[in-house]
C-alpha atoms as a PDB file:
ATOM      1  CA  UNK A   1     113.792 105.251 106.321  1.00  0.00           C
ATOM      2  CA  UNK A   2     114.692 107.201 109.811  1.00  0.00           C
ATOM      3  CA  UNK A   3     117.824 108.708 109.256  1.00  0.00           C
ATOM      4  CA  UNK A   4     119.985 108.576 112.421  1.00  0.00           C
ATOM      5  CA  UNK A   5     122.291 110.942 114.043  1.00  0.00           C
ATOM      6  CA  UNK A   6     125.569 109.584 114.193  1.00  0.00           C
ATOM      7  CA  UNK A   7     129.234 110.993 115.045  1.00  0.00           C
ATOM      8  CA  UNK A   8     132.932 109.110 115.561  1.00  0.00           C
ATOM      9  CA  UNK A   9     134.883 109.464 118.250  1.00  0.00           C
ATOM     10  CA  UNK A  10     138.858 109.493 117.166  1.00  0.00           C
ATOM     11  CA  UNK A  11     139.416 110.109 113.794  1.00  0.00           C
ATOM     12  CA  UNK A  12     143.005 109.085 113.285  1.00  0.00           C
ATOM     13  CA  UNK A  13     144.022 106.498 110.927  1.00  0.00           C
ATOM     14  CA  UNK A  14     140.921 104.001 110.645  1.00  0.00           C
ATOM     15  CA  UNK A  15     138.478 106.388 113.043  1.00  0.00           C
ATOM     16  CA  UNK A  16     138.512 108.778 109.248  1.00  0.00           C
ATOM     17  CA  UNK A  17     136.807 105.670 107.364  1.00  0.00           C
ATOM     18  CA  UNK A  18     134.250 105.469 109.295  1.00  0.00           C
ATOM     19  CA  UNK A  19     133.191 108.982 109.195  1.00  0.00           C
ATOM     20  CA  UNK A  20     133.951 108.743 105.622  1.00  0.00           C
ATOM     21  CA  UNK A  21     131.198 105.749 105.841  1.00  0.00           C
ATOM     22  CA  UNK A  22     128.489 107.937 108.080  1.00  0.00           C
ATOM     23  CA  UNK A  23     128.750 110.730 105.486  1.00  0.00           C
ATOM     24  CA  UNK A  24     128.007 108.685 102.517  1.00  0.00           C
ATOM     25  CA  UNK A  25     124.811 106.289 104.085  1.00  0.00           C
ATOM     26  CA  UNK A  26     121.589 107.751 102.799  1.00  0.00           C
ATOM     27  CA  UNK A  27     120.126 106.940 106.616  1.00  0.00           C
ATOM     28  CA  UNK A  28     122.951 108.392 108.541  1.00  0.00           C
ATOM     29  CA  UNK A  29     123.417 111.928 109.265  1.00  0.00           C
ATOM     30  CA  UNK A  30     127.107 112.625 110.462  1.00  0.00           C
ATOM     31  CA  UNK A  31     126.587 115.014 113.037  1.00  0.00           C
ATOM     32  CA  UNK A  32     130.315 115.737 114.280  1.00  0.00           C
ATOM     33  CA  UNK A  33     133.570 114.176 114.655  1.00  0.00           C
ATOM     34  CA  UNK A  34     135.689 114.494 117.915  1.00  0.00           C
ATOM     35  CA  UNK A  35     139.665 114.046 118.190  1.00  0.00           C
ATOM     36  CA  UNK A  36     142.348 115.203 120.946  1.00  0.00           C
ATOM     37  CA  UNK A  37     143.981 117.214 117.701  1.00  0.00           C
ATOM     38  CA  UNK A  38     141.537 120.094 116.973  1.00  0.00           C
ATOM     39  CA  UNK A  39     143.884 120.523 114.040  1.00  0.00           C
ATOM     40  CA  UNK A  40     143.037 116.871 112.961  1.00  0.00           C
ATOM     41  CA  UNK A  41     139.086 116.781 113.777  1.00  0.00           C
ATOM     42  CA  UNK A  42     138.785 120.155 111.322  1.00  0.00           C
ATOM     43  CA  UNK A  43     140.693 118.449 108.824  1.00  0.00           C
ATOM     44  CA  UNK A  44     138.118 115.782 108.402  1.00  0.00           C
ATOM     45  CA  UNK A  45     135.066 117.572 110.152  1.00  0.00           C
ATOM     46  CA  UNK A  46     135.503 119.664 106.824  1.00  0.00           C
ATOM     47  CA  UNK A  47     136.150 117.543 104.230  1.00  0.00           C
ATOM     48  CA  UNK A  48     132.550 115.991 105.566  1.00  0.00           C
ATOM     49  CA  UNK A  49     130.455 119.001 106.182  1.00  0.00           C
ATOM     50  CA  UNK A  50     130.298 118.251 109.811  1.00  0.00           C
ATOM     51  CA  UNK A  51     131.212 119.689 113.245  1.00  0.00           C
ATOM     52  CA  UNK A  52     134.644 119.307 115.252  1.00  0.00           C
ATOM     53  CA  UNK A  53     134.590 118.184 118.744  1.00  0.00           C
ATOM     54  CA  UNK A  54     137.657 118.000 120.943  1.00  0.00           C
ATOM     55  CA  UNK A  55     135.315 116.706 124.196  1.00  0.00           C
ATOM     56  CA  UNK A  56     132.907 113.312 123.423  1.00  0.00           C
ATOM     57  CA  UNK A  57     130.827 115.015 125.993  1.00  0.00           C
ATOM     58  CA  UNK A  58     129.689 117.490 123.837  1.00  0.00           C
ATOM     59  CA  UNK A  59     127.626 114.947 121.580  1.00  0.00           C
ATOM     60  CA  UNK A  60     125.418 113.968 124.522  1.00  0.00           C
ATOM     61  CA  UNK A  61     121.595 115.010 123.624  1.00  0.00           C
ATOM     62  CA  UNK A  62     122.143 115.322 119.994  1.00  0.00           C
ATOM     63  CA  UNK A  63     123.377 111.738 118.483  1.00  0.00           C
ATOM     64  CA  UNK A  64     121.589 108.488 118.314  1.00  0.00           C
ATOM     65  CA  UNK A  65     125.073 106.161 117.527  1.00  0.00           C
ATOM     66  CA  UNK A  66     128.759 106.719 117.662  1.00  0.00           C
ATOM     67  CA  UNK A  67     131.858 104.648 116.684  1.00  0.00           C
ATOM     68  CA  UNK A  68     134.290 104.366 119.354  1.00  0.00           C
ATOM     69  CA  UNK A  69     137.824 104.378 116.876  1.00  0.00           C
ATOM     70  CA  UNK A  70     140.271 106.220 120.049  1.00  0.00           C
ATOM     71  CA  UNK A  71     143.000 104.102 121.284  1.00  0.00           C
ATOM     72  CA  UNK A  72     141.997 100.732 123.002  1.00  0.00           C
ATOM     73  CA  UNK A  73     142.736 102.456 126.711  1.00  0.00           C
ATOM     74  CA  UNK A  74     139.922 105.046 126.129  1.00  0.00           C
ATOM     75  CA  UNK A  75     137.072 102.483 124.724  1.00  0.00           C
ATOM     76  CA  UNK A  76     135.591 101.608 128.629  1.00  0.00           C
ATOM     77  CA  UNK A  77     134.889 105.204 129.691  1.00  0.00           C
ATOM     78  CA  UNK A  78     133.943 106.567 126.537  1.00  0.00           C
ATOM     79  CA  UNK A  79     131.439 103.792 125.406  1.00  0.00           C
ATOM     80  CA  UNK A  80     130.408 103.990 128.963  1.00  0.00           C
ATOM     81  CA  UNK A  81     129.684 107.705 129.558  1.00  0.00           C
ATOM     82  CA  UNK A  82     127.909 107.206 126.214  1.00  0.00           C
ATOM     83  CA  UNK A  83     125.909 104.273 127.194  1.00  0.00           C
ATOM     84  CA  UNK A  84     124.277 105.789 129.665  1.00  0.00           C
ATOM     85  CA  UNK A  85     123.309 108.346 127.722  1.00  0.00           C
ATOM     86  CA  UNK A  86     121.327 106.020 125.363  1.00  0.00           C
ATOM     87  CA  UNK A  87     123.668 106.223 122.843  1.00  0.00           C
ATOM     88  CA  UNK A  88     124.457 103.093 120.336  1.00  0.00           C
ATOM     89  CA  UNK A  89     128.455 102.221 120.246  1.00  0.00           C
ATOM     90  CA  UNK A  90     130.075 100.385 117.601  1.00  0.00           C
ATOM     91  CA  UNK A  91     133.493 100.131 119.823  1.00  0.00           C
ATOM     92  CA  UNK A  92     136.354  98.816 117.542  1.00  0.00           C
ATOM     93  CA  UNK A  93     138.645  95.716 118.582  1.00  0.00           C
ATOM     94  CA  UNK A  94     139.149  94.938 120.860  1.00  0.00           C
ATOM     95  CA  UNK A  95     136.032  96.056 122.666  1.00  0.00           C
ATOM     96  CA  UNK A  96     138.152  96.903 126.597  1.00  0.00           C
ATOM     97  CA  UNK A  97     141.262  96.385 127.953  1.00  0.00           C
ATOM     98  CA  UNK A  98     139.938  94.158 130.395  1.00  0.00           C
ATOM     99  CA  UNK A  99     137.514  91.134 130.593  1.00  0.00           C
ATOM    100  CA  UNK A 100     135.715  93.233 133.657  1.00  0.00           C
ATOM    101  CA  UNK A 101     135.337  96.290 131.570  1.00  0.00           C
ATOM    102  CA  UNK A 102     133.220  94.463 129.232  1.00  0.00           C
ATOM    103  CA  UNK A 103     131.069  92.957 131.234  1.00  0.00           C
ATOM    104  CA  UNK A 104     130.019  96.181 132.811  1.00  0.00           C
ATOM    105  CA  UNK A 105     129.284  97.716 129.399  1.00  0.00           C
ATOM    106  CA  UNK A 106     127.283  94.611 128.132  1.00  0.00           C
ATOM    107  CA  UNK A 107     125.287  94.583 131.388  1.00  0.00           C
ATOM    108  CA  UNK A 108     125.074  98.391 130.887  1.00  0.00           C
ATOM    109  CA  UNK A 109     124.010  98.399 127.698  1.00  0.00           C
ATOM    110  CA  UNK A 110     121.033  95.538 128.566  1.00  0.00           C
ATOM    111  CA  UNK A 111     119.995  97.734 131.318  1.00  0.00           C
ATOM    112  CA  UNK A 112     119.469 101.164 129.703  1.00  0.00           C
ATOM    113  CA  UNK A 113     118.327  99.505 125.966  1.00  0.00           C
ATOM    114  CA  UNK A 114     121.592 100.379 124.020  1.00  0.00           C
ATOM    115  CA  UNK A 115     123.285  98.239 121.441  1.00  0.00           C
ATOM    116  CA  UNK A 116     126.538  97.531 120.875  1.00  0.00           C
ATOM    117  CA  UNK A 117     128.438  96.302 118.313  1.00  0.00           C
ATOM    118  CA  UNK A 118     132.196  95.448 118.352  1.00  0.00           C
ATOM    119  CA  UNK A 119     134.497  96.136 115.386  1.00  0.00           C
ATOM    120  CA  UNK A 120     135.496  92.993 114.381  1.00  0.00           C
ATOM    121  CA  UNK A 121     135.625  93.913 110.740  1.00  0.00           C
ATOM    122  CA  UNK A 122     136.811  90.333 108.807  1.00  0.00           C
ATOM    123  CA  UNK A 123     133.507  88.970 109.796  1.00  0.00           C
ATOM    124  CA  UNK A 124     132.192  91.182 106.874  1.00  0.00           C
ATOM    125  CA  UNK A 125     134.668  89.776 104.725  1.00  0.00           C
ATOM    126  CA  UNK A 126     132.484  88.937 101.337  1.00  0.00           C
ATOM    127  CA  UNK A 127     134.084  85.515 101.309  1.00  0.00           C
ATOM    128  CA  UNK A 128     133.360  84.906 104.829  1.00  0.00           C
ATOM    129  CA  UNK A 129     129.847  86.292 104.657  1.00  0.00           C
ATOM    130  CA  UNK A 130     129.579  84.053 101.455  1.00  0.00           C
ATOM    131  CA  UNK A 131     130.807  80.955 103.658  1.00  0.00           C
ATOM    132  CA  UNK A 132     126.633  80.203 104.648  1.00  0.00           C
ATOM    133  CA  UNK A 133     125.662  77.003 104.637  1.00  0.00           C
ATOM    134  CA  UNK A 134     128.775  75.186 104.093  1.00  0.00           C
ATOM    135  CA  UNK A 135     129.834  75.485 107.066  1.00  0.00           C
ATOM    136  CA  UNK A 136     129.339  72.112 109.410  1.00  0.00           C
ATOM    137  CA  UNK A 137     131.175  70.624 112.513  1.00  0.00           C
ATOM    138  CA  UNK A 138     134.791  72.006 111.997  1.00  0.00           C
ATOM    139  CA  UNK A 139     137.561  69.374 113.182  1.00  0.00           C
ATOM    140  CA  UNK A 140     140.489  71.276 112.711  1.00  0.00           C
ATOM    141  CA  UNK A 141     141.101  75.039 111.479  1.00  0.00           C
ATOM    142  CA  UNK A 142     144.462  76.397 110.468  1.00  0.00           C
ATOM    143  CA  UNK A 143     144.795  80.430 110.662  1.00  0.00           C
ATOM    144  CA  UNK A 144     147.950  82.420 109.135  1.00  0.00           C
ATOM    145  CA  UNK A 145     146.934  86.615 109.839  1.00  0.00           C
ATOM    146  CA  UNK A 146     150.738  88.161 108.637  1.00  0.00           C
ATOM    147  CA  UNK A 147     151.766  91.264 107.874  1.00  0.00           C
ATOM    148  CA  UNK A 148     154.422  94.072 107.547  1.00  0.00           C
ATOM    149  CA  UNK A 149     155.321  95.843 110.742  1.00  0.00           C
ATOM    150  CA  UNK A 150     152.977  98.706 111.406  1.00  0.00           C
ATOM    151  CA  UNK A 151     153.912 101.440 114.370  1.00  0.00           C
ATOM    152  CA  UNK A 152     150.334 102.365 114.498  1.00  0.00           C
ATOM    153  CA  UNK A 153     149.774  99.502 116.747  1.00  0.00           C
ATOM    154  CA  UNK A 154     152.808  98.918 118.745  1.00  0.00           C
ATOM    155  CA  UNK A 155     151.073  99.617 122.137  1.00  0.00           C
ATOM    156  CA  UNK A 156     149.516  95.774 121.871  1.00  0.00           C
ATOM    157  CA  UNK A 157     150.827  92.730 121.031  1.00  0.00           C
ATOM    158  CA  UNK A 158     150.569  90.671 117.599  1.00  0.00           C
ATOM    159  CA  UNK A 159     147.502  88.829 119.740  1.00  0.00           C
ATOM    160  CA  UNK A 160     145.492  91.913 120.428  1.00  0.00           C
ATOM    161  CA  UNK A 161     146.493  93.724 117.534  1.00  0.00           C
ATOM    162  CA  UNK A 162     145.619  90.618 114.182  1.00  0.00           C
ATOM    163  CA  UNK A 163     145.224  87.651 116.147  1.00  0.00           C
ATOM    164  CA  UNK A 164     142.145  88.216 117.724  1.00  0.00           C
ATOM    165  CA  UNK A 165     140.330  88.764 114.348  1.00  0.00           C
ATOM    166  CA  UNK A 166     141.001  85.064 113.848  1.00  0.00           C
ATOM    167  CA  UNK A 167     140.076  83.836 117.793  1.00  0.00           C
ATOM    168  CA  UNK A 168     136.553  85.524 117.104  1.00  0.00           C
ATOM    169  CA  UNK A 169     135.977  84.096 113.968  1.00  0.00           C
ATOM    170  CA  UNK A 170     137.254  80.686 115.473  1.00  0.00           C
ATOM    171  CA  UNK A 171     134.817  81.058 118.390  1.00  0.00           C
ATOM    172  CA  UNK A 172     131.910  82.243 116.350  1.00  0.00           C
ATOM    173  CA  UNK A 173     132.144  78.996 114.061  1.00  0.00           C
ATOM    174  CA  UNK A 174     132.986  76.708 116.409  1.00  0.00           C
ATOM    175  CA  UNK A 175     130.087  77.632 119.284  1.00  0.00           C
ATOM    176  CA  UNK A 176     132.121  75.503 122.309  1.00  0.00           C
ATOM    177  CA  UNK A 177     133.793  76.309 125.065  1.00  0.00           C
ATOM    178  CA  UNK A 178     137.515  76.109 124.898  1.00  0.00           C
ATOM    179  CA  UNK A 179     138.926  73.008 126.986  1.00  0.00           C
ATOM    180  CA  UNK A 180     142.675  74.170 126.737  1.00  0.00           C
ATOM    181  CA  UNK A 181     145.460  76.657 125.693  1.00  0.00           C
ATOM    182  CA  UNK A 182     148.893  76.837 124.221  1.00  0.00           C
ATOM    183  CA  UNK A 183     151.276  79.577 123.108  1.00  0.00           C
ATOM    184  CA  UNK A 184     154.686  80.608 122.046  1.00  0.00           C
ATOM    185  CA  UNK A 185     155.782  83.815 120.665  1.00  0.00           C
ATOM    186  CA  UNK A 186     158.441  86.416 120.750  1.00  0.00           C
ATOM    187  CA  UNK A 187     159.078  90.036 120.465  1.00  0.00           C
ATOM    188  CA  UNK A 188     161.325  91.219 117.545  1.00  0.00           C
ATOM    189  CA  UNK A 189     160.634  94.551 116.664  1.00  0.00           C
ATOM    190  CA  UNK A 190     159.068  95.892 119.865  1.00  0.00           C
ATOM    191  CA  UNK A 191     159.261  94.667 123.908  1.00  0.00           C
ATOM    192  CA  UNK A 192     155.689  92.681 123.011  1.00  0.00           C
ATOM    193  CA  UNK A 193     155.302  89.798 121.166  1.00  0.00           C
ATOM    194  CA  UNK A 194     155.148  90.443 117.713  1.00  0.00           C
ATOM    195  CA  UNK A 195     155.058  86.398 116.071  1.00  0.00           C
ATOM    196  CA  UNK A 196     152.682  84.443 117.620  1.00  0.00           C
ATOM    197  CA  UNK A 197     151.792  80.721 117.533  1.00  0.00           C
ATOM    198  CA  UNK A 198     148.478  79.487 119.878  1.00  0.00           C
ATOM    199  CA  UNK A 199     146.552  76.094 119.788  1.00  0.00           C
ATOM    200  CA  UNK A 200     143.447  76.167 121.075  1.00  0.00           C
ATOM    201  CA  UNK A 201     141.507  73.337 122.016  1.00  0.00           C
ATOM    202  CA  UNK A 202     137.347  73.106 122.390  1.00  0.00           C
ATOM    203  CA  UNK A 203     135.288  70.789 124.404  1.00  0.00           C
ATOM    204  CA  UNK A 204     133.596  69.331 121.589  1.00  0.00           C
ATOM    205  CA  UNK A 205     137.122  67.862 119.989  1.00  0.00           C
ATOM    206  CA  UNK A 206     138.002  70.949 117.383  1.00  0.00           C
ATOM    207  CA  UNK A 207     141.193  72.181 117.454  1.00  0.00           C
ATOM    208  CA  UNK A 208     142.587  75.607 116.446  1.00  0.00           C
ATOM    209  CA  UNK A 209     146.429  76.442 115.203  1.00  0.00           C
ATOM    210  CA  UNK A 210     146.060  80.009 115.170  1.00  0.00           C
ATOM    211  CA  UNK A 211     149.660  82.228 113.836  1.00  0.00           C
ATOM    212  CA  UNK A 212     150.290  85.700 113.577  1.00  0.00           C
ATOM    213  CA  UNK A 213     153.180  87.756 112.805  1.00  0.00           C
ATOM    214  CA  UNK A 214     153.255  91.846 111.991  1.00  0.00           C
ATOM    215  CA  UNK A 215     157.129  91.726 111.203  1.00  0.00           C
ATOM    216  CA  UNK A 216     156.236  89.336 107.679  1.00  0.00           C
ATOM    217  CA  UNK A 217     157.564  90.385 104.624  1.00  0.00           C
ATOM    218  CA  UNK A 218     154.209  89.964 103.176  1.00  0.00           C
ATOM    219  CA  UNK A 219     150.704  89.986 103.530  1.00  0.00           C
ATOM    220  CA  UNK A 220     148.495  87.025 104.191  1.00  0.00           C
ATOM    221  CA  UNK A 221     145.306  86.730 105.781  1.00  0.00           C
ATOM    222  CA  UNK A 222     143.888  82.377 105.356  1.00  0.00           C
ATOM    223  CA  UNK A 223     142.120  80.271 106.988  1.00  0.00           C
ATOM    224  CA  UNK A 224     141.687  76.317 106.025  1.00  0.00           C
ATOM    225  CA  UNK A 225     139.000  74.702 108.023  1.00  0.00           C
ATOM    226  CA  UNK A 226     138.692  70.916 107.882  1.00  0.00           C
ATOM    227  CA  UNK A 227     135.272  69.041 108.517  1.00  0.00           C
ATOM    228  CA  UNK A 228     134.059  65.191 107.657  1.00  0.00           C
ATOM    229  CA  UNK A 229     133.598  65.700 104.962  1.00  0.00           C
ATOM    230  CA  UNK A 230     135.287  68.569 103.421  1.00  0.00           C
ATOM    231  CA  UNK A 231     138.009  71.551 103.501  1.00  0.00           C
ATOM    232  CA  UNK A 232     137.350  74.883 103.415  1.00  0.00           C
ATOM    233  CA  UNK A 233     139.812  77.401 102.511  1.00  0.00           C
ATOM    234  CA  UNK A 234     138.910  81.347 103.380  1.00  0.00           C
ATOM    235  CA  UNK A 235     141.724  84.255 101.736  1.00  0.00           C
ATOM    236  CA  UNK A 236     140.542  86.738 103.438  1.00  0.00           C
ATOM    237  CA  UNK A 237     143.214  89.439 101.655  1.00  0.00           C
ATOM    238  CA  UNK A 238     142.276  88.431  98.397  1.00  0.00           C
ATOM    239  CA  UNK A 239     137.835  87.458  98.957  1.00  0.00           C
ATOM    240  CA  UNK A 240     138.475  84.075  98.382  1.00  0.00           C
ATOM    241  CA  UNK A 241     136.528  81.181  99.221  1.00  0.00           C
ATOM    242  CA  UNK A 242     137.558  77.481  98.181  1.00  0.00           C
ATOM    243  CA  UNK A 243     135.746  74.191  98.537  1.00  0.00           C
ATOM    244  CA  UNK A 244     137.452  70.636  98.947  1.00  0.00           C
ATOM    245  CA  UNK A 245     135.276  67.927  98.932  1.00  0.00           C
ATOM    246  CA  UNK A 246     135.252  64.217  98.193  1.00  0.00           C
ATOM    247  CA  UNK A 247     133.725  63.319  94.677  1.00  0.00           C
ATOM    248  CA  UNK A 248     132.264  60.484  93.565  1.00  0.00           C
ATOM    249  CA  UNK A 249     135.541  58.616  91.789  1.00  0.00           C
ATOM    250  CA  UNK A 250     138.122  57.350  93.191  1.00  0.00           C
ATOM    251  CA  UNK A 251     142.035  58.801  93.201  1.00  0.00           C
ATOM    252  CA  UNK A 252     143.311  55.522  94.761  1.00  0.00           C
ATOM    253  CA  UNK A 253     141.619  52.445  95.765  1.00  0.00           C
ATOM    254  CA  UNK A 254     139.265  53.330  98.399  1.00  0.00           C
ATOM    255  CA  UNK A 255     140.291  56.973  98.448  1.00  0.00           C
ATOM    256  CA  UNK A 256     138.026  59.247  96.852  1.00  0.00           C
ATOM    257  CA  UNK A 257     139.244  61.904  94.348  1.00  0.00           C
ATOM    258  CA  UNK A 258     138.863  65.425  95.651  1.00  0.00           C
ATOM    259  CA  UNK A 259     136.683  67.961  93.611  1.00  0.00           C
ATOM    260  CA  UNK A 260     137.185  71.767  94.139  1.00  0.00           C
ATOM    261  CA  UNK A 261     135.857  74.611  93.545  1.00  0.00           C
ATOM    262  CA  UNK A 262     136.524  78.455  93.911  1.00  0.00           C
ATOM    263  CA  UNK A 263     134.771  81.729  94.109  1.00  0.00           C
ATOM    264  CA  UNK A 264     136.664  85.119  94.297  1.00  0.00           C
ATOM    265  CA  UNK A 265     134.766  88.173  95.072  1.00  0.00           C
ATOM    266  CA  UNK A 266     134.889  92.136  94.316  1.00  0.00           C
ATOM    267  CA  UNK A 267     135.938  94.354  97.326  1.00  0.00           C
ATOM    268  CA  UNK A 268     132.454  94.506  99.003  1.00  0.00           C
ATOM    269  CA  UNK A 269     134.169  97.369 101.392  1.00  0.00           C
ATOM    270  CA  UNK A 270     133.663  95.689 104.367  1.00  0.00           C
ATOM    271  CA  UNK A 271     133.620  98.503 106.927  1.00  0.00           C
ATOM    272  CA  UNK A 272     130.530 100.320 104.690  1.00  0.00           C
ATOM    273  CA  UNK A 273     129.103  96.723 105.247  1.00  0.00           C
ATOM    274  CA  UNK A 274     129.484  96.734 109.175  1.00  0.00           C
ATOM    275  CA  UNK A 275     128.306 100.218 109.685  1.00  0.00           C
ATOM    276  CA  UNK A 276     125.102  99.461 107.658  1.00  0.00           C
ATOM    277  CA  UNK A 277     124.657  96.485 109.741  1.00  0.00           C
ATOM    278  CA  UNK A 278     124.956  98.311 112.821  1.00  0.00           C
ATOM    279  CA  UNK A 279     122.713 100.748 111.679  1.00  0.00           C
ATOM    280  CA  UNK A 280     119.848  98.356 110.212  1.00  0.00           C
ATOM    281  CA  UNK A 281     120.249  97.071 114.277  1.00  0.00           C
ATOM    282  CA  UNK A 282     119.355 100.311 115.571  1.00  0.00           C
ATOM    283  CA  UNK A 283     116.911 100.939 113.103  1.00  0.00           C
ATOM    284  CA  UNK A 284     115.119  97.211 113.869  1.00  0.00           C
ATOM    285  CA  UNK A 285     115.773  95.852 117.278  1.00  0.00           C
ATOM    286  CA  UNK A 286     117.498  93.317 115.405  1.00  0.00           C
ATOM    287  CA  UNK A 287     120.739  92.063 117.198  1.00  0.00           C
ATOM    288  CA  UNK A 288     124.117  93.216 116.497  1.00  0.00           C
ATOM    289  CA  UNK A 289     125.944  90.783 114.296  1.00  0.00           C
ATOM    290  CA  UNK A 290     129.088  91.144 116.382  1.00  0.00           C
ATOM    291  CA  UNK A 291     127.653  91.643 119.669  1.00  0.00           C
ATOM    292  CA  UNK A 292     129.255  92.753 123.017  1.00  0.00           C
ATOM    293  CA  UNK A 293     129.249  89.484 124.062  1.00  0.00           C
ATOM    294  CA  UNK A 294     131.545  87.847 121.277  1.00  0.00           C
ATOM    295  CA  UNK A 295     133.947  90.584 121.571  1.00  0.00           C
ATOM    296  CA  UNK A 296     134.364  89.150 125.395  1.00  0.00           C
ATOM    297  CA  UNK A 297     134.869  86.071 124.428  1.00  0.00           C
ATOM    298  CA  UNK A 298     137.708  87.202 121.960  1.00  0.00           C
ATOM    299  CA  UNK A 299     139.207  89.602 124.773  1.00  0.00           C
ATOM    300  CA  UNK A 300     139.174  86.611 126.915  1.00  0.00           C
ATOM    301  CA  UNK A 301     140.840  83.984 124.841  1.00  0.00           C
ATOM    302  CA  UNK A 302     143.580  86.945 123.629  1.00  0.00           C
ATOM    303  CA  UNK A 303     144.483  87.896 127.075  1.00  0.00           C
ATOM    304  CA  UNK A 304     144.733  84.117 128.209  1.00  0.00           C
ATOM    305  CA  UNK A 305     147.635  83.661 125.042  1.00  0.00           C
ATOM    306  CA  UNK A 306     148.966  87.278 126.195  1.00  0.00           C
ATOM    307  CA  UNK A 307     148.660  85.761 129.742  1.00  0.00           C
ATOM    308  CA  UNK A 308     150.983  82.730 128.735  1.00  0.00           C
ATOM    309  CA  UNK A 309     153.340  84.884 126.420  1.00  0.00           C
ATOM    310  CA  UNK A 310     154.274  86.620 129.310  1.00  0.00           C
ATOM    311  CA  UNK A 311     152.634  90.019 127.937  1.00  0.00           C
ATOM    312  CA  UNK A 312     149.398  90.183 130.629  1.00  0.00           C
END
């Protein structure tokens, strides 16, 4: 197995997992960690047995990958500059600031050979990953993403900052183009909207009620997504996965009884999981499982809610 050179950039609250994550993978070598706060990057650079960089610059030449984990304003030049270097990005959510940013690092990154891969880290939820093949045609999908007001991300909105784990995973399953958009929201705790409410309709008939809130009392993370023939109920908080479907009896005349059944899983650390994938990418050609392209499409459909929210 080629063991890869790898480094993250911003090491503050999550940017620290995932150089916890490049230390521990038998095919990663963690090269060096770079933060603003030399104080900070030694911290961790020596906890890990690696180098501290205060300039990204200075990894140029000697690293293969990098996760991108600096503030959302700093992803475009960073994962740019490292780009065209020939250096793989995983950029955390959301991938830009802006729609136009992205598209120059996707057509960047097709042009000098470089993958990238964009943070969304539910999709490596083990009850989402276990979701396979019963997934059809979704109808309908209901999303709640609430939590406890955090001040780590109160330079974006509830939208950019939970909601758009939900819109990607919405988009990914769905696979049409959205027809239509609604939102209402308000701020509470900041000047941005922190409670959000969005319906989003597709071409081919689905419809999404998508809600998020960061000033909730408690922590819930579901999805319920209706199909013909059955429901399908995804906690992400907890790794559940839950099947409705119609049996053979009947509850009422002409109404079928429902059967159910449930599966909980064991924390399958889902960052270690999305790092490995990006790395098996790398290490195969194989595509990135959250590509640069679907965190445009997320961008896209969160700034259009920010856009009618007033926050854009």
């Amino acid at each position: 197995m080629t063991t890869l050179r790898t480094a993250v950039i911003g090491v503050g609250y999550l940017g620290k997992f995932h150089a916890d994550k490049y230390a521990a993978l038998p095919n990663s070598q963690l090269v060096a960690v770079v933060d603003a706060s030399p104080e900070n990057g030694k911290t961790i650079a020596d906890k890990l047995g690696c180098e501290a960089l205060t300039d990204y610059r200075q990894l140029f030449g000697r690293v293969d990958a990098v996760s991108i984990a600096a503030p959302t304003s700093y992803h475009y030049a960073i994962a740019k500059d490292c780009i065209e270097q020939g250096i793989h990005v995983l950029i955390e959510k959301p991938i830009t600031v802006t729609v136009a940013e992205a598209d120059e690092l996707i057509a960047l990154a097709k042009a000098r050979g470089v993958l990238i891969q964009v943070g969304h880290l539910e999709r490596f939820n083990a009850a989402l990953l276990a979701l396979g093949d019963r997934l059809g045609t979704p109808r309908f999908i209901e999303s709640h993403r609430l939590a406890p007001f955090n001040p780590r991300a109160n330079d974006v909105n509830v939208v950019l900052d939970l909601m758009i784990h939900d819109i990607d995973i919405i988009q990914n399953m769905v696979k049409s183009p959205i027809k239509s958009v609604a939102a209402s929201g308000t701020a509470v705790l900041t000047k941005i909207t922190d409670i959000a409410n969005a319906r989003i309709e597709f071409e081919n008939g689905c419809v999404a009620n998508v809600t998020a809130s960061r000033v909730s009392m408690k922590t819930e993370r579901k999805m319920r997504v209706f199909q013909q023939e059955s429901c399908i109920t995804i906690d992400f908080h907890n790794r559940a996965l839950k099947l409705y479907s119609k049996g053979d009896k009947e509850m009422f005349p002409g109404i079928p009884e429902i059967e159910s059944e449930e599966s909980v899983f064991d924390n399958n650390d889902a960052l270690k999981v999305e790092i490995e994938a990006f790395l098996h990418s790398i290490q195969t050609g194989a595509p990135t499982q959250v590509s640069g392209e679907d965190g445009r499409q997320a961008l896209a459909t969160a700034q259009e809610i920010s856009r009618l929210l007033n926050d854009a």
